[in-house]
N, C-alpha and C. Protein backbone atom coordinates (compact mmCIF):
# COMPACT_ATOMS: atom_id res chain seq x y z
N UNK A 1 73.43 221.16 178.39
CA UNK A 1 72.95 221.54 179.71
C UNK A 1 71.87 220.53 180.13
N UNK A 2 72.18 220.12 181.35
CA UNK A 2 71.20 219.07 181.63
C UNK A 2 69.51 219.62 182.14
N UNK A 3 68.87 218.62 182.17
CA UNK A 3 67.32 219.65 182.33
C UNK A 3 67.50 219.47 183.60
N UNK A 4 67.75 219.14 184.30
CA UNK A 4 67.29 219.67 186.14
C UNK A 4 67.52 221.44 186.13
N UNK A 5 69.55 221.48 185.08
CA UNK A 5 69.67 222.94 185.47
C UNK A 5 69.21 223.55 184.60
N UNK A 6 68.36 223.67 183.65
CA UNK A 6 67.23 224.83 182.46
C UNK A 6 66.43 224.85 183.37
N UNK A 7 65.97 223.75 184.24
CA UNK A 7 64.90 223.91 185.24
C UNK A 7 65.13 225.08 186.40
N UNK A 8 65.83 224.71 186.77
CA UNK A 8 66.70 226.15 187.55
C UNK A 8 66.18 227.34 187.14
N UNK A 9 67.30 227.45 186.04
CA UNK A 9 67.66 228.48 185.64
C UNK A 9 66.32 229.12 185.01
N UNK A 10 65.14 228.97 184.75
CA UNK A 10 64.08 228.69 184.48
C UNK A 10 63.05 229.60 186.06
N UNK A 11 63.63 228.63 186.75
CA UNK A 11 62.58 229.31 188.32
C UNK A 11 63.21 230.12 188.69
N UNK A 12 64.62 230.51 188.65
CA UNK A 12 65.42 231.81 189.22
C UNK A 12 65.29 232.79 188.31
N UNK A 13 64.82 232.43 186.82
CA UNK A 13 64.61 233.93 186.22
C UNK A 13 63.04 234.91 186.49
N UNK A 14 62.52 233.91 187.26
CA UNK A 14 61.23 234.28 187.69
C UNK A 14 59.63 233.88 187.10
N UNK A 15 60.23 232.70 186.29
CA UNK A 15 59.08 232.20 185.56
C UNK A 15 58.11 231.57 186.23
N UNK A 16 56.73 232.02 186.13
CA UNK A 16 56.07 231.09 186.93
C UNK A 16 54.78 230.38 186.44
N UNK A 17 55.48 230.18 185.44
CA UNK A 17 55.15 228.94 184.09
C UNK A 17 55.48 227.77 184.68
N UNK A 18 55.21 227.32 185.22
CA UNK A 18 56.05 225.90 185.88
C UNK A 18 55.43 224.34 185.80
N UNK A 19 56.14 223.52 184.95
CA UNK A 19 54.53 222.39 185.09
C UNK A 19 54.85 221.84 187.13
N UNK A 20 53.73 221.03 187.08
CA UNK A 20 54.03 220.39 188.09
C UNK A 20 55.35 219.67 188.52
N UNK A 21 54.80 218.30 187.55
CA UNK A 21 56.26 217.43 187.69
C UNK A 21 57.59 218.26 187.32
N UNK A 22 57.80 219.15 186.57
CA UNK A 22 58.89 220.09 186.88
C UNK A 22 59.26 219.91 187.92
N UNK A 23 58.46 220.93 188.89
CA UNK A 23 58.98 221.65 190.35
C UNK A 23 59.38 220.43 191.15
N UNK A 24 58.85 218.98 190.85
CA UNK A 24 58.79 218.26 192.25
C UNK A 24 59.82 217.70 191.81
N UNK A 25 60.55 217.60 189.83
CA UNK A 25 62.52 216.72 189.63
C UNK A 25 63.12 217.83 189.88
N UNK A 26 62.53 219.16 190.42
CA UNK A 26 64.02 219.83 190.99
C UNK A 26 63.85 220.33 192.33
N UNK A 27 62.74 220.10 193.17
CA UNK A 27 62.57 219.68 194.45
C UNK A 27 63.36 218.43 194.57
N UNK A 28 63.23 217.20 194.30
CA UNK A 28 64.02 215.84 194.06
C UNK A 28 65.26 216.11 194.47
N UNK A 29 65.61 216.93 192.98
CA UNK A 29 67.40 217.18 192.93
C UNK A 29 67.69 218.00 193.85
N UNK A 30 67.75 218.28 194.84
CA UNK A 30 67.98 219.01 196.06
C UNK A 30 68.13 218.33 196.96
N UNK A 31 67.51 217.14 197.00
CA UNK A 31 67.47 216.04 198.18
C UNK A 31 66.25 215.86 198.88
N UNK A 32 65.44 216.41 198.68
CA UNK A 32 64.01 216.30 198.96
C UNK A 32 63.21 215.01 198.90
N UNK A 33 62.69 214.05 199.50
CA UNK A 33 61.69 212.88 198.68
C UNK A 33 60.58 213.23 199.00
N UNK A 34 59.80 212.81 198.64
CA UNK A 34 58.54 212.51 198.85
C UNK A 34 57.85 211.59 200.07
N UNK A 35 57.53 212.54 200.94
CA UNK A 35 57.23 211.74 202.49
C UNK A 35 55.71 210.98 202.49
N UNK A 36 54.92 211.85 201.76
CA UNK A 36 53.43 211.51 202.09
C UNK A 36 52.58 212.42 201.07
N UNK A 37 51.47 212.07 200.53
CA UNK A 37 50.08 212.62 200.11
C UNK A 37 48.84 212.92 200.69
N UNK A 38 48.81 214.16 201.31
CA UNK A 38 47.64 214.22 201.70
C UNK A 38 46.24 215.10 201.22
N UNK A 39 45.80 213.76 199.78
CA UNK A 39 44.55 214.81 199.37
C UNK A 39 45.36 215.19 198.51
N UNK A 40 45.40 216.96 197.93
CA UNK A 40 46.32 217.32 197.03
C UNK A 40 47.40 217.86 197.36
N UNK A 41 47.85 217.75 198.46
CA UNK A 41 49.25 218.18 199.11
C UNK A 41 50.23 217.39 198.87
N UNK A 42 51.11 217.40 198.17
CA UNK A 42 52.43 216.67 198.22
C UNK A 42 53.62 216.79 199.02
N UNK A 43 53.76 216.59 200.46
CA UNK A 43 54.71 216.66 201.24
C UNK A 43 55.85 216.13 201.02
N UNK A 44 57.00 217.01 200.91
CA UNK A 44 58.51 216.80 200.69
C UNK A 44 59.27 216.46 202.18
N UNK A 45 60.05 216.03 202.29
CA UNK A 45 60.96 216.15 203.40
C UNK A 45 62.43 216.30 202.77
N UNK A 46 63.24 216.71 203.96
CA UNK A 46 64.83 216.41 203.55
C UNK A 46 65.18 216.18 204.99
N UNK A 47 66.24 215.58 204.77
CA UNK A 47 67.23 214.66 206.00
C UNK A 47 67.62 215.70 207.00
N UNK A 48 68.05 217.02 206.34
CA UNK A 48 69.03 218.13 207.45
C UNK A 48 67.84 219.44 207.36
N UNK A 49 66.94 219.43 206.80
CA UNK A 49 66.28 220.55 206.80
C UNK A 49 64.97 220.28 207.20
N UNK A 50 64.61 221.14 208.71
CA UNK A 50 63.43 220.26 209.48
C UNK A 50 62.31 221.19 208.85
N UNK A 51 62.17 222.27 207.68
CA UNK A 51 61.01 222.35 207.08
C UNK A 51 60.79 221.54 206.14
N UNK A 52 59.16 221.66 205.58
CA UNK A 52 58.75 220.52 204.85
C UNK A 52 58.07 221.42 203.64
N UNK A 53 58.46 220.72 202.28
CA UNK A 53 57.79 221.53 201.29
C UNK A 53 56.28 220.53 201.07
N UNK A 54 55.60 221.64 200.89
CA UNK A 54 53.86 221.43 200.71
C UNK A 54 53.49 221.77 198.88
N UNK A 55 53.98 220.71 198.45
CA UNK A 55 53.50 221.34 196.79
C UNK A 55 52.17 220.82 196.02
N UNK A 56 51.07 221.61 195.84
CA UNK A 56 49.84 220.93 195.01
C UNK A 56 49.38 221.16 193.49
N UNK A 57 49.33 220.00 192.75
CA UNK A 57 48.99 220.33 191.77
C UNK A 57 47.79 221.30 191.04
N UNK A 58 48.19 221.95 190.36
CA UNK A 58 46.85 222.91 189.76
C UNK A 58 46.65 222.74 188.47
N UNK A 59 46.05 221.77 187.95
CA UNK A 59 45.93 221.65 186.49
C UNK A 59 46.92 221.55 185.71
N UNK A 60 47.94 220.40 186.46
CA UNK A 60 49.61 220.23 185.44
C UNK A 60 50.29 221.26 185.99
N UNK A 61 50.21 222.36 186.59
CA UNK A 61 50.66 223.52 186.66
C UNK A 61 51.32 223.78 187.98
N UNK A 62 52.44 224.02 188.72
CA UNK A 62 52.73 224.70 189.75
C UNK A 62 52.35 225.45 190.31
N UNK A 63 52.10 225.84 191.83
CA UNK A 63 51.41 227.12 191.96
C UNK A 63 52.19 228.10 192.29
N UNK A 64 52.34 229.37 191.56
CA UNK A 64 54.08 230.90 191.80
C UNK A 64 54.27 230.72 193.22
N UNK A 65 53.00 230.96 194.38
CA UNK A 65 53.67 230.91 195.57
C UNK A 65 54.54 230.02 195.99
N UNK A 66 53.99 228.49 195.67
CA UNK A 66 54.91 227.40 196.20
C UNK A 66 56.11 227.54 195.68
N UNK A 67 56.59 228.14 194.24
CA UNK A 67 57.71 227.96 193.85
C UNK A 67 58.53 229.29 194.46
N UNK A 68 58.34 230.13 194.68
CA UNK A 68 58.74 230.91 195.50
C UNK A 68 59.10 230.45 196.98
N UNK A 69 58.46 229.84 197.99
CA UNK A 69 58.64 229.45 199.22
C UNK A 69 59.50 228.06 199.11
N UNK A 70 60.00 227.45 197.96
CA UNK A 70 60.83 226.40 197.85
C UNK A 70 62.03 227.58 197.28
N UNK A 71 62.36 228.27 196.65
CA UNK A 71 63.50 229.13 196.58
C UNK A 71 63.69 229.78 198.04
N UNK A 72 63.03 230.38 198.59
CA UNK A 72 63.46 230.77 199.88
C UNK A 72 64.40 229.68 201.07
């Protein structure tokens, strides 16, 4: 099983253990890049989807809300 999908399968079981760089290679694998840094905001874009993910690091760590509002 490749790690993008343990990564998955990982945030859909509701874990919100998440390192950072996790969330942002399976933000990535979605089609997402990386538009801009502002400060500790990491702004995502994608080509067909005119929202923008806002992800900030917390001590290596993901924060549950953001990974929640990127599943939505």
């Amino acid at each position: 099983m490749s790690k993008k999908r343990k990564l998955l399968e990982k945030v859909l079981s509701g874990s919100k253990n998440l390192q950072f760089d996790d969330l942002v290679t399976l933000v990535e694998a979605f089609g997402f890049s990386l538009s801009r840094i502002n400060g500790s905001h990491h702004i995502f874009t994608h080509p067909t989807i005119p929202e923008l993910i806002n992800l900030q690091n917390r001590n290596g760590k993901a924060i549950p809300y953001q990974i929640r509002q990127f599943l939505i």
